[in-house]
C-alpha atoms as a PDB file:
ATOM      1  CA  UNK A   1       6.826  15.757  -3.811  1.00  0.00           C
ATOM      2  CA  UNK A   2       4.911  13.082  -2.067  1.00  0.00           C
ATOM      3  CA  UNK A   3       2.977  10.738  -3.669  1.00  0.00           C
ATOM      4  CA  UNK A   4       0.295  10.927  -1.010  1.00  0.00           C
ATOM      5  CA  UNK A   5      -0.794  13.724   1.097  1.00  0.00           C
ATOM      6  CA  UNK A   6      -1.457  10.972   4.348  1.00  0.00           C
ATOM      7  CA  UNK A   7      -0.146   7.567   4.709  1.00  0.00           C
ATOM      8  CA  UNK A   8      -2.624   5.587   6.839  1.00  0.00           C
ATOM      9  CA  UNK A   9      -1.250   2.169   8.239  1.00  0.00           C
ATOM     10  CA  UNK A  10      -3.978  -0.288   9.834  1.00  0.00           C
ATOM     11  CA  UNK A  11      -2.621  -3.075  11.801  1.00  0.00           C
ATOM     12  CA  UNK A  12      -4.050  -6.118  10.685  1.00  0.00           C
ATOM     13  CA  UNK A  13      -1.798  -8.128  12.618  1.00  0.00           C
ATOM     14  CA  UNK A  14      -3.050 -11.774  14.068  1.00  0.00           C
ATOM     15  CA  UNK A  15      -1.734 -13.751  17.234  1.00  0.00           C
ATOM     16  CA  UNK A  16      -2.678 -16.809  19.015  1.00  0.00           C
ATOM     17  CA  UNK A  17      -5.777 -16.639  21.173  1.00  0.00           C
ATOM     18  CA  UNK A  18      -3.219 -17.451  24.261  1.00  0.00           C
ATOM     19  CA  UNK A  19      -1.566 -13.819  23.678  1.00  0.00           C
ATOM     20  CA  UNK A  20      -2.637 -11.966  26.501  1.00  0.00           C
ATOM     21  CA  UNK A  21      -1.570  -8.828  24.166  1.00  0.00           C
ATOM     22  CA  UNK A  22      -4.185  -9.997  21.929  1.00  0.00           C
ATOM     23  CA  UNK A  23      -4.499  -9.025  18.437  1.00  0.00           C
ATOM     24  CA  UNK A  24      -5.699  -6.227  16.104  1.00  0.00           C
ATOM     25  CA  UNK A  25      -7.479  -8.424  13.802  1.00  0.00           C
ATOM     26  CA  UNK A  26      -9.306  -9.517  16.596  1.00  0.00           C
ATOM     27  CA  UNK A  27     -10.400  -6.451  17.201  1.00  0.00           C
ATOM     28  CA  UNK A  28     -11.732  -5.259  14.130  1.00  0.00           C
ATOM     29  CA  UNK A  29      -9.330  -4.185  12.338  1.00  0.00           C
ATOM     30  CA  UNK A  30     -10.023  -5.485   8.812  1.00  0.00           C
ATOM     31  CA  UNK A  31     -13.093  -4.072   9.147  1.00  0.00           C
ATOM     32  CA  UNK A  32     -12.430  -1.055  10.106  1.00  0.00           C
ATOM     33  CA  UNK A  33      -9.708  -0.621   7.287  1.00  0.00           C
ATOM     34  CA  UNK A  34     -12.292  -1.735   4.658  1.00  0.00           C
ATOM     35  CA  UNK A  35     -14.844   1.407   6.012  1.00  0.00           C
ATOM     36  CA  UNK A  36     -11.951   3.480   6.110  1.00  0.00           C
ATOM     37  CA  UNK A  37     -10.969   2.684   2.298  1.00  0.00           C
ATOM     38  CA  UNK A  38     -14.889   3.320   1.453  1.00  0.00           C
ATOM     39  CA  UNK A  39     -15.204   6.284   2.882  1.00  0.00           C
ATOM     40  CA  UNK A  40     -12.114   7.857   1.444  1.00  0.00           C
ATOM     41  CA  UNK A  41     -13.310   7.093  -1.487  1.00  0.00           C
ATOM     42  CA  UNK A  42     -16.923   8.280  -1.450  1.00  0.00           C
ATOM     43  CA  UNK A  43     -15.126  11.335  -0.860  1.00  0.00           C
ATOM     44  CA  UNK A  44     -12.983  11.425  -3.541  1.00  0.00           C
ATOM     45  CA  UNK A  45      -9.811  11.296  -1.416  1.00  0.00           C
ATOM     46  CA  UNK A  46      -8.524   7.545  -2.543  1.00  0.00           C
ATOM     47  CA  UNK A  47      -5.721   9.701  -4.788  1.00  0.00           C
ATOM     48  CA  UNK A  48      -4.377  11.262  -2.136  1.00  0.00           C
ATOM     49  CA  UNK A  49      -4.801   9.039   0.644  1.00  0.00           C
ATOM     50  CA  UNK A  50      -3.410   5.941   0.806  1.00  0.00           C
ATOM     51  CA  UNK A  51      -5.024   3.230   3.855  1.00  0.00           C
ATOM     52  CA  UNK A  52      -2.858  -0.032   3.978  1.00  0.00           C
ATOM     53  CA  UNK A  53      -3.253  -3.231   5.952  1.00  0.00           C
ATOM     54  CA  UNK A  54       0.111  -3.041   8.608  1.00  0.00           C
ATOM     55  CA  UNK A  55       1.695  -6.309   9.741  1.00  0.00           C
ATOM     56  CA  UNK A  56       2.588  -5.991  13.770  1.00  0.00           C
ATOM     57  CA  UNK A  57       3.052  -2.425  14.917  1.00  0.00           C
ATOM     58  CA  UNK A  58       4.150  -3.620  17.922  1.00  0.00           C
ATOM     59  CA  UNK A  59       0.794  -1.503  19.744  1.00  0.00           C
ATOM     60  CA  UNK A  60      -1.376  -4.896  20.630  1.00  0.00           C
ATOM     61  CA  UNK A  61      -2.130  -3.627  24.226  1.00  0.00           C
ATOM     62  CA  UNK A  62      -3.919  -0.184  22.446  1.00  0.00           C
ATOM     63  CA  UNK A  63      -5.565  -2.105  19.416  1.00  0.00           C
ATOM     64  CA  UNK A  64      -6.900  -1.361  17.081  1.00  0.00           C
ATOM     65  CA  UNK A  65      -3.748   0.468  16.289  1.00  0.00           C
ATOM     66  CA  UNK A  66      -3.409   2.772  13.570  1.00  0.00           C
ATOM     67  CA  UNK A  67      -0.834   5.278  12.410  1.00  0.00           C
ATOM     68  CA  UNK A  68      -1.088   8.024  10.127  1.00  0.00           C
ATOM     69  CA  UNK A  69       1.903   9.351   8.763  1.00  0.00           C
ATOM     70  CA  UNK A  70       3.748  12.409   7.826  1.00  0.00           C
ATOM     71  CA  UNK A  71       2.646  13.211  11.119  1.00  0.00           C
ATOM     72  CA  UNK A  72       3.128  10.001  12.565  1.00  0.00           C
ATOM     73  CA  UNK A  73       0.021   9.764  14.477  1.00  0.00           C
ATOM     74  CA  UNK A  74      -0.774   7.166  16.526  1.00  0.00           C
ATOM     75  CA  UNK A  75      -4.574   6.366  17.571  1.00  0.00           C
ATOM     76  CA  UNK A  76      -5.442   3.213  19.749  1.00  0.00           C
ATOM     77  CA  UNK A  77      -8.591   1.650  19.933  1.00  0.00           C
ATOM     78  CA  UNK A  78     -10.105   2.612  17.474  1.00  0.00           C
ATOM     79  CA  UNK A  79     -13.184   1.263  16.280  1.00  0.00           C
ATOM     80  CA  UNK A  80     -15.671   1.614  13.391  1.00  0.00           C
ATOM     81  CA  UNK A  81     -17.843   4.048  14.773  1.00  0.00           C
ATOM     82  CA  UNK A  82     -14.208   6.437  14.778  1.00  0.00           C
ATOM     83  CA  UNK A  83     -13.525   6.404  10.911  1.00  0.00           C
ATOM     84  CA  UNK A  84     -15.583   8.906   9.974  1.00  0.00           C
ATOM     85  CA  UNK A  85     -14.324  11.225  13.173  1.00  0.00           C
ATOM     86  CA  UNK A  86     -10.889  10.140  11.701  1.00  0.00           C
ATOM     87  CA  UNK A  87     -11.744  11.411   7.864  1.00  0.00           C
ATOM     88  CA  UNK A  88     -13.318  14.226   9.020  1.00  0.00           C
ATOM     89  CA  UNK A  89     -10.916  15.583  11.825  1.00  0.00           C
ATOM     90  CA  UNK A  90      -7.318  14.592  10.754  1.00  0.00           C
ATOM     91  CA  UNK A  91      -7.714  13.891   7.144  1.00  0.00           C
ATOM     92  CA  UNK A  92     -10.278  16.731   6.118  1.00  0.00           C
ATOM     93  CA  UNK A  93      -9.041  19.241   8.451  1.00  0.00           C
ATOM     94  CA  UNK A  94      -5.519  18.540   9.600  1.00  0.00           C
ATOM     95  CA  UNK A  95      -6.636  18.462  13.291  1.00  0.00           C
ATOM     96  CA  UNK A  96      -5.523  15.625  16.259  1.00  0.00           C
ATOM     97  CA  UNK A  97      -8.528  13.271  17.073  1.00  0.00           C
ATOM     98  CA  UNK A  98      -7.049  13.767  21.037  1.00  0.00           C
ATOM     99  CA  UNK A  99      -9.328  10.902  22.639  1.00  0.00           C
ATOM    100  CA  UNK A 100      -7.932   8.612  20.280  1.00  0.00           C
ATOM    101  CA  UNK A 101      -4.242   9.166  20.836  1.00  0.00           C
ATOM    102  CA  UNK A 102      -2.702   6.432  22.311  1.00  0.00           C
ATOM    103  CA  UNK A 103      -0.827   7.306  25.536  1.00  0.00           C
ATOM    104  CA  UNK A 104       2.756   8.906  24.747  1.00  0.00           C
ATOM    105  CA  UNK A 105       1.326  10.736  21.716  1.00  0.00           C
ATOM    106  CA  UNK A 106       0.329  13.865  24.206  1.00  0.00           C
ATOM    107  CA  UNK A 107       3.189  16.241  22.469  1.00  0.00           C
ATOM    108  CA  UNK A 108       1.108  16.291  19.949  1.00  0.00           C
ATOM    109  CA  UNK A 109      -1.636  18.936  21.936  1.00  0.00           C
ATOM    110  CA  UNK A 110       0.370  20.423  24.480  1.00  0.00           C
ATOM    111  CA  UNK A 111       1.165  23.286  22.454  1.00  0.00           C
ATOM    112  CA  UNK A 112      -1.732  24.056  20.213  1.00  0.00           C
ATOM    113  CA  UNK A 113      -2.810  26.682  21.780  1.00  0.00           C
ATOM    114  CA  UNK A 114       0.716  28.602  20.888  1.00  0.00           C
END
């Protein structure tokens, strides 16, 4: 049995301002990681969720990158203003946030309707 019920990894990774990648941390990331950690817990979720700071994930271009595993879920740019879409949608309800997929990630809506 898993010890959590979703695995959420944040990157939180930081590169030199001369990156043209740039970085998720600054993007927000931190930040967005801390909200996400409040909010799971406000709704009593911080037992079965777990939301850890990621080093690199090797998604820079699509920062803020995070990835939500089993599922392994990737959603790119993601901002504040998206954690509570995030909670709500994929956590709450099991359901793809689609506008936040990162590109690639499409097999994971072309056959929903099935």
């Amino acid at each position: 049995m898993p010890r959590y019920d979703y695995h959420i990894f944040i990157c939180e990774n930081s590169r030199d301002k001369a990156d043209p990648r740039g970085c998720c941390a600054d993007k927000g990331s931190r930040n967005i990681r801390a909200v996400l950690k409040q909010r799971l817990k406000e709704l009593g979720c911080h037992r079965r969720v777990r939301a850890n700071a990621a080093g690199c994930l090797d998604a820079c271009a699509h920062g803020p990158s995070i990835v939500i595993y089993p599922q392994g879920v990737w959603y790119g740019g993601v901002c504040e203003e998206d954690v509570e879409e995030i909670v709500q949608r994929h956590i709450l309800r099991g359901e793809i946030v689609e506008r936040l997929l990162m590109p690639g990630q499409e097999f994971f809506t072309e056959n929903k309707e099935e």
